[in-house]
N, C-alpha and C. Protein backbone atom coordinates (compact mmCIF):
# COMPACT_ATOMS: atom_id res chain seq x y z
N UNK A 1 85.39 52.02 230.86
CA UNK A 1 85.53 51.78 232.28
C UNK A 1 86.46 52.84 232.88
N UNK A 2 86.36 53.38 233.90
CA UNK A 2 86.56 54.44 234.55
C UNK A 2 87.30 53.57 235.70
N UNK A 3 88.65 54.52 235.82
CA UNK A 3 89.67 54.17 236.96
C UNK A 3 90.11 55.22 237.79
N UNK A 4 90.24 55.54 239.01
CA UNK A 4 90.95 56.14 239.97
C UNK A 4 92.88 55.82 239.71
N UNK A 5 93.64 56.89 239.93
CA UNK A 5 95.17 56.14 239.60
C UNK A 5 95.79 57.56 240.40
N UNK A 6 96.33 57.40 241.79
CA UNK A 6 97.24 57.87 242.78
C UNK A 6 97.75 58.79 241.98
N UNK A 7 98.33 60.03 241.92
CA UNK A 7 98.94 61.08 241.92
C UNK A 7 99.74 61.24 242.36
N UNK A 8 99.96 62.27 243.49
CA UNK A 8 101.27 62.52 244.69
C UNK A 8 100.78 62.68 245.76
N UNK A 9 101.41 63.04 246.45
CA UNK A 9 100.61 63.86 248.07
C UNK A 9 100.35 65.28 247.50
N UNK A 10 99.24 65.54 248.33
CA UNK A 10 98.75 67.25 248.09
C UNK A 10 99.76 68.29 248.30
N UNK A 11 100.37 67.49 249.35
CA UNK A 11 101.81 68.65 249.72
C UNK A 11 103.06 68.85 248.26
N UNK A 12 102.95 67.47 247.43
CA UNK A 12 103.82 67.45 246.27
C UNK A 12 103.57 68.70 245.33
N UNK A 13 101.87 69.62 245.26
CA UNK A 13 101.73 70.12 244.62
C UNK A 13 101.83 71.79 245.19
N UNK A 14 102.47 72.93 244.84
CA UNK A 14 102.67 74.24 245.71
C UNK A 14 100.99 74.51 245.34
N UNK A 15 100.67 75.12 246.65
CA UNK A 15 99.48 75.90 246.30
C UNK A 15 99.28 77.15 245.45
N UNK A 16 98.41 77.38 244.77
CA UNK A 16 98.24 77.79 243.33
C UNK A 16 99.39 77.54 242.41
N UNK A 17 99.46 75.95 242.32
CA UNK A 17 100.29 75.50 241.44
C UNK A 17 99.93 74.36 240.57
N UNK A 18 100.87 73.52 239.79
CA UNK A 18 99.68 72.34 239.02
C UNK A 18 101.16 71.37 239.31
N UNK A 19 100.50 70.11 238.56
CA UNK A 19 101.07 68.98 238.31
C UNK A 19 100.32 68.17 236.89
N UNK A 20 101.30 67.49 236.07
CA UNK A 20 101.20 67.31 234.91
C UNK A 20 100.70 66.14 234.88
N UNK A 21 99.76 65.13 234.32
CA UNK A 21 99.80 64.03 234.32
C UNK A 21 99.78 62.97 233.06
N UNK A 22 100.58 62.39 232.74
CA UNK A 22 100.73 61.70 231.31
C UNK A 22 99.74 60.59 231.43
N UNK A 23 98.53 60.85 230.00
CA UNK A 23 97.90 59.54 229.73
C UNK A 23 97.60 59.80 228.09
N UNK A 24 97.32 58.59 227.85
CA UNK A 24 96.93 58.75 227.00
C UNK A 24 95.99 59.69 226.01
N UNK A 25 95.22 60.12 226.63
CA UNK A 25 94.24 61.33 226.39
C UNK A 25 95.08 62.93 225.99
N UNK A 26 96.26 62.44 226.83
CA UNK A 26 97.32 64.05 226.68
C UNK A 26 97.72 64.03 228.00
N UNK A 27 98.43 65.12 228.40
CA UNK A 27 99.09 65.88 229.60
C UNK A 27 97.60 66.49 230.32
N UNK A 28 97.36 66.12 231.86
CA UNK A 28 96.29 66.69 232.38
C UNK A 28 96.91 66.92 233.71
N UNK A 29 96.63 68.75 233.62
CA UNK A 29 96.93 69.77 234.97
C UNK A 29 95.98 69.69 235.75
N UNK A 30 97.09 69.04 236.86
CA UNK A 30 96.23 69.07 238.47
C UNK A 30 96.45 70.11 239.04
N UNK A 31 95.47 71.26 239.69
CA UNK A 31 95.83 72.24 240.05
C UNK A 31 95.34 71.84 241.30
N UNK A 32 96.06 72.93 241.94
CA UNK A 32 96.05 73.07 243.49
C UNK A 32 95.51 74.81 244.22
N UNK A 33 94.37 74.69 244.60
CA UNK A 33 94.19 76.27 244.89
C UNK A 33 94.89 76.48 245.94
N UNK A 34 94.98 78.05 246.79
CA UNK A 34 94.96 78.59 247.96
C UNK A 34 94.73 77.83 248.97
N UNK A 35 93.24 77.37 248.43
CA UNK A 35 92.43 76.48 250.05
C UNK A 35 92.55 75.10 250.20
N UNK A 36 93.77 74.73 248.99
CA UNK A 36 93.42 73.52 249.02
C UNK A 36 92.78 72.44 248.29
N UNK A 37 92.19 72.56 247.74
CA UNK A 37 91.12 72.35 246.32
C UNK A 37 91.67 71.67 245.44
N UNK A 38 91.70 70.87 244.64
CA UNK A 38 92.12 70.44 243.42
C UNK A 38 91.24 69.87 242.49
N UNK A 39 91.23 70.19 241.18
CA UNK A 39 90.93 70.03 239.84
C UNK A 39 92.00 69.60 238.93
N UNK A 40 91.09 68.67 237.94
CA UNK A 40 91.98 68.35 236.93
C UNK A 40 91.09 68.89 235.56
N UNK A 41 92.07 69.58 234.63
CA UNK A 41 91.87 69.74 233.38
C UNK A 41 93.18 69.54 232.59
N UNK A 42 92.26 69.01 231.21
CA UNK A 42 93.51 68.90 230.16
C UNK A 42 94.35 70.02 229.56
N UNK A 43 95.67 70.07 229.90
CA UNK A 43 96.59 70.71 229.91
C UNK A 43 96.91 71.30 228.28
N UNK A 44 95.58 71.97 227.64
CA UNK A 44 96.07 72.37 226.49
C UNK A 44 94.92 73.02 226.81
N UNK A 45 95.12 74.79 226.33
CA UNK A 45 93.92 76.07 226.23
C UNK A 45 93.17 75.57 225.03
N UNK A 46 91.77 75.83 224.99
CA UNK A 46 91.22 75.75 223.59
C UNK A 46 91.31 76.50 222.92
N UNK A 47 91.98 77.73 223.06
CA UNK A 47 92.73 78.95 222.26
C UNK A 47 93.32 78.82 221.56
N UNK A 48 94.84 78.52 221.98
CA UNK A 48 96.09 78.46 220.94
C UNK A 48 96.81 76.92 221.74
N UNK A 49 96.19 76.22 222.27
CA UNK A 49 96.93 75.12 223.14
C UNK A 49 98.13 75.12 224.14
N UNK A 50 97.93 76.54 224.45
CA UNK A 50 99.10 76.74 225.12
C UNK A 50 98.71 75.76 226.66
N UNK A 51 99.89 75.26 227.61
CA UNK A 51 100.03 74.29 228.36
C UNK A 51 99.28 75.23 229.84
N UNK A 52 98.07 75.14 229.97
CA UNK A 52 97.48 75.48 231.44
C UNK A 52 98.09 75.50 232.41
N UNK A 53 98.93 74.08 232.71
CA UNK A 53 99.71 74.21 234.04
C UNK A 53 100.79 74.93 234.04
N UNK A 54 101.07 76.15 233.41
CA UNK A 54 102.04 77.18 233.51
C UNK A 54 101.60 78.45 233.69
N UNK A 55 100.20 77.83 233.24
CA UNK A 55 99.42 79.36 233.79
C UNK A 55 99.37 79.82 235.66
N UNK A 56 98.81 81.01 235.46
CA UNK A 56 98.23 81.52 236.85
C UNK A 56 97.44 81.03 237.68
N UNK A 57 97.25 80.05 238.46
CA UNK A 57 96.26 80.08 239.23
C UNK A 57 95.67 81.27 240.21
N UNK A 58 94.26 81.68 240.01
CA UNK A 58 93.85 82.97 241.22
C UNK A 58 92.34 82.43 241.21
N UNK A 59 91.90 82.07 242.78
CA UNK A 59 90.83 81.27 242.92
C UNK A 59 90.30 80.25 242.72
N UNK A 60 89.31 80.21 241.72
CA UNK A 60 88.55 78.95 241.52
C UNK A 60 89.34 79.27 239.31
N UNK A 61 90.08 79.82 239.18
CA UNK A 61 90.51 79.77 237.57
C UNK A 61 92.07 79.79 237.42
N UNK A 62 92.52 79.58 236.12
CA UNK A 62 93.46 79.16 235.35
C UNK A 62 93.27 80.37 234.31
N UNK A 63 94.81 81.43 234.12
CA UNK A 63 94.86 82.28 233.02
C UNK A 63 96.34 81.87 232.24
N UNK A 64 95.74 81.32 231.00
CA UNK A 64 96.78 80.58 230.03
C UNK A 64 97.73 81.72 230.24
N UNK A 65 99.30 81.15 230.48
CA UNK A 65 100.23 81.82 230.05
C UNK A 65 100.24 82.76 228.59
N UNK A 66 100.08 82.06 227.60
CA UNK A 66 100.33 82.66 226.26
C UNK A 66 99.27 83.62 225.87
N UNK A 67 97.75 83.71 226.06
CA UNK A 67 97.25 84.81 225.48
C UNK A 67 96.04 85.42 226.90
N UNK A 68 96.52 84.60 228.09
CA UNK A 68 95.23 85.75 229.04
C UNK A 68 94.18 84.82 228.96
N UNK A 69 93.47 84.12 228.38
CA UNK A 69 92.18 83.17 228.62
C UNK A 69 92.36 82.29 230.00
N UNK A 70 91.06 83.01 230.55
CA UNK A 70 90.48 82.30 231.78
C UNK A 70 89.61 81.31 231.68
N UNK A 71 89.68 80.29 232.66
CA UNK A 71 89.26 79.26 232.36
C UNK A 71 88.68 78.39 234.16
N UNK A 72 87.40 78.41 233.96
CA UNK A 72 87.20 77.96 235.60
C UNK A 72 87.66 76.56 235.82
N UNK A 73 88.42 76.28 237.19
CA UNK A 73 88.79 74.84 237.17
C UNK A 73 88.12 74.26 237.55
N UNK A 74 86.72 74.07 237.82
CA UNK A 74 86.00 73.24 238.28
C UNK A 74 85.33 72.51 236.54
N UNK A 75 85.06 73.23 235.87
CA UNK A 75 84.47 73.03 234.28
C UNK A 75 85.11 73.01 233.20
N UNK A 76 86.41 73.60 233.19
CA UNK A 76 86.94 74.05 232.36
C UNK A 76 86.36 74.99 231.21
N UNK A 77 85.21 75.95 231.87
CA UNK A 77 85.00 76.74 230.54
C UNK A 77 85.17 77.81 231.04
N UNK A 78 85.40 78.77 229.35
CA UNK A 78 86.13 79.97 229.77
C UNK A 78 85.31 81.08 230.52
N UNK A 79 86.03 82.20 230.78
CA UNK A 79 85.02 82.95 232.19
C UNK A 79 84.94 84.15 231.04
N UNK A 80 83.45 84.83 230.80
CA UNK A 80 83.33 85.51 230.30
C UNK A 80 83.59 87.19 230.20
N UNK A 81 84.12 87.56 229.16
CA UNK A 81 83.98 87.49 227.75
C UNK A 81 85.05 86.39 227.02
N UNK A 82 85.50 85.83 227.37
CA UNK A 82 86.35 84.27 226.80
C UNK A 82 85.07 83.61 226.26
N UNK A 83 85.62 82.64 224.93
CA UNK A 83 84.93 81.58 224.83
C UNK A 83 86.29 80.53 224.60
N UNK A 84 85.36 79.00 224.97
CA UNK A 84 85.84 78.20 224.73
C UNK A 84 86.25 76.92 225.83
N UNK A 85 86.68 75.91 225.92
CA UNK A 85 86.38 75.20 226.89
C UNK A 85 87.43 73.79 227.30
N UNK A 86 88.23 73.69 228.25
CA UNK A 86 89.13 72.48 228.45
C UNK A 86 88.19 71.78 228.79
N UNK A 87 88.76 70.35 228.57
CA UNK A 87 88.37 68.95 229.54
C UNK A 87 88.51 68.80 230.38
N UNK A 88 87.56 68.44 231.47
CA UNK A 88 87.50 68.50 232.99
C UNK A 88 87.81 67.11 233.30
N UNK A 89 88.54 66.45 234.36
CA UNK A 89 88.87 65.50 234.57
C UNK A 89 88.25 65.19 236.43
N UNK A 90 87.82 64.24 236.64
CA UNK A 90 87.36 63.98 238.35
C UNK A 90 89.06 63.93 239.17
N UNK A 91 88.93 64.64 240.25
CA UNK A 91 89.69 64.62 240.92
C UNK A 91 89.66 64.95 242.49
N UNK A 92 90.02 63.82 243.31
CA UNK A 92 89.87 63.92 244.93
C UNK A 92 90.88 63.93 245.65
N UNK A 93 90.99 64.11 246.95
CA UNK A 93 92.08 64.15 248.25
C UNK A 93 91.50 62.96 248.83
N UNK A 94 92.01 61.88 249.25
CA UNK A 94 91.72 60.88 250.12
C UNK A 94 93.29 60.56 251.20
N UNK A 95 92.83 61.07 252.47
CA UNK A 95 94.03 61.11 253.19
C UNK A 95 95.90 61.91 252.72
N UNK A 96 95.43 63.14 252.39
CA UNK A 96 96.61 63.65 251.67
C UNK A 96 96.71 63.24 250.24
N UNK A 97 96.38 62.26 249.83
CA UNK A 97 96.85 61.42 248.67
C UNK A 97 95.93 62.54 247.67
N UNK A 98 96.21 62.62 246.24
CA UNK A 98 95.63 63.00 245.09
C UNK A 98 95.43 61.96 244.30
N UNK A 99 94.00 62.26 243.73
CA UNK A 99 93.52 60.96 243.21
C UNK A 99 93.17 61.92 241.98
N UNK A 100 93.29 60.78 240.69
CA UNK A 100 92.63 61.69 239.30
C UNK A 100 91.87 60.08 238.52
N UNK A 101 90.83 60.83 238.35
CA UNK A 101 90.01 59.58 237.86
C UNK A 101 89.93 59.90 235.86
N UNK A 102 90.39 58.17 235.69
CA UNK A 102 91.03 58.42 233.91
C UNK A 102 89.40 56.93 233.53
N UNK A 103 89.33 57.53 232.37
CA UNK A 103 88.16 56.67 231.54
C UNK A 103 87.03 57.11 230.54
């Protein structure tokens, strides 16, 4: 069964920035683009596991701090010549609010 569970306000998060979220599954980075946008993926590269939400945000991707792998935030797979692939998590704006859907 699949749940919706409040976040922060959109403003809580800097644009091209993330926010961490503890569940059971692991730590999952809410990123925040330029325009506004937000995605959730699980906060470990399929590379070397280094923590995504410390990476770069530029556009619609995520470049792991530790070795350069890009990674689109809408899918979490890597942008080619990368292979490899995070867990994508549902995530919406409803009145400012950030929503991340866990299940």
């Amino acid at each position: 069964m699949s749940r919706w569970i409040e976040v922060c306000a959109l403003d809580e998060i800097a644009r091209q920035g993330s926010r961490v979220v503890a569940s059971t599954q692991g730590g999952i980075a809410i990123f925040r683009t330029a325009d506004d946008r937000v995605f959730g993926l699980l906060d470990r590269c399929p590379h070397k596991g280094g923590p995504l939400s410390q990476g770069i945000v530029h556009g619609d991707t995520v470049t792991c701090p530790l070795h350069g792998l890009k990674l689109g935030l809408a899918d979490g797979e890597a942008v080619a010549p990368d292979k490899g692939c995070a867990r994508s998590f549902p995530v919406k704006v409803e009145g400012g609010v950030v929503w991340l859907q866990l299940g």
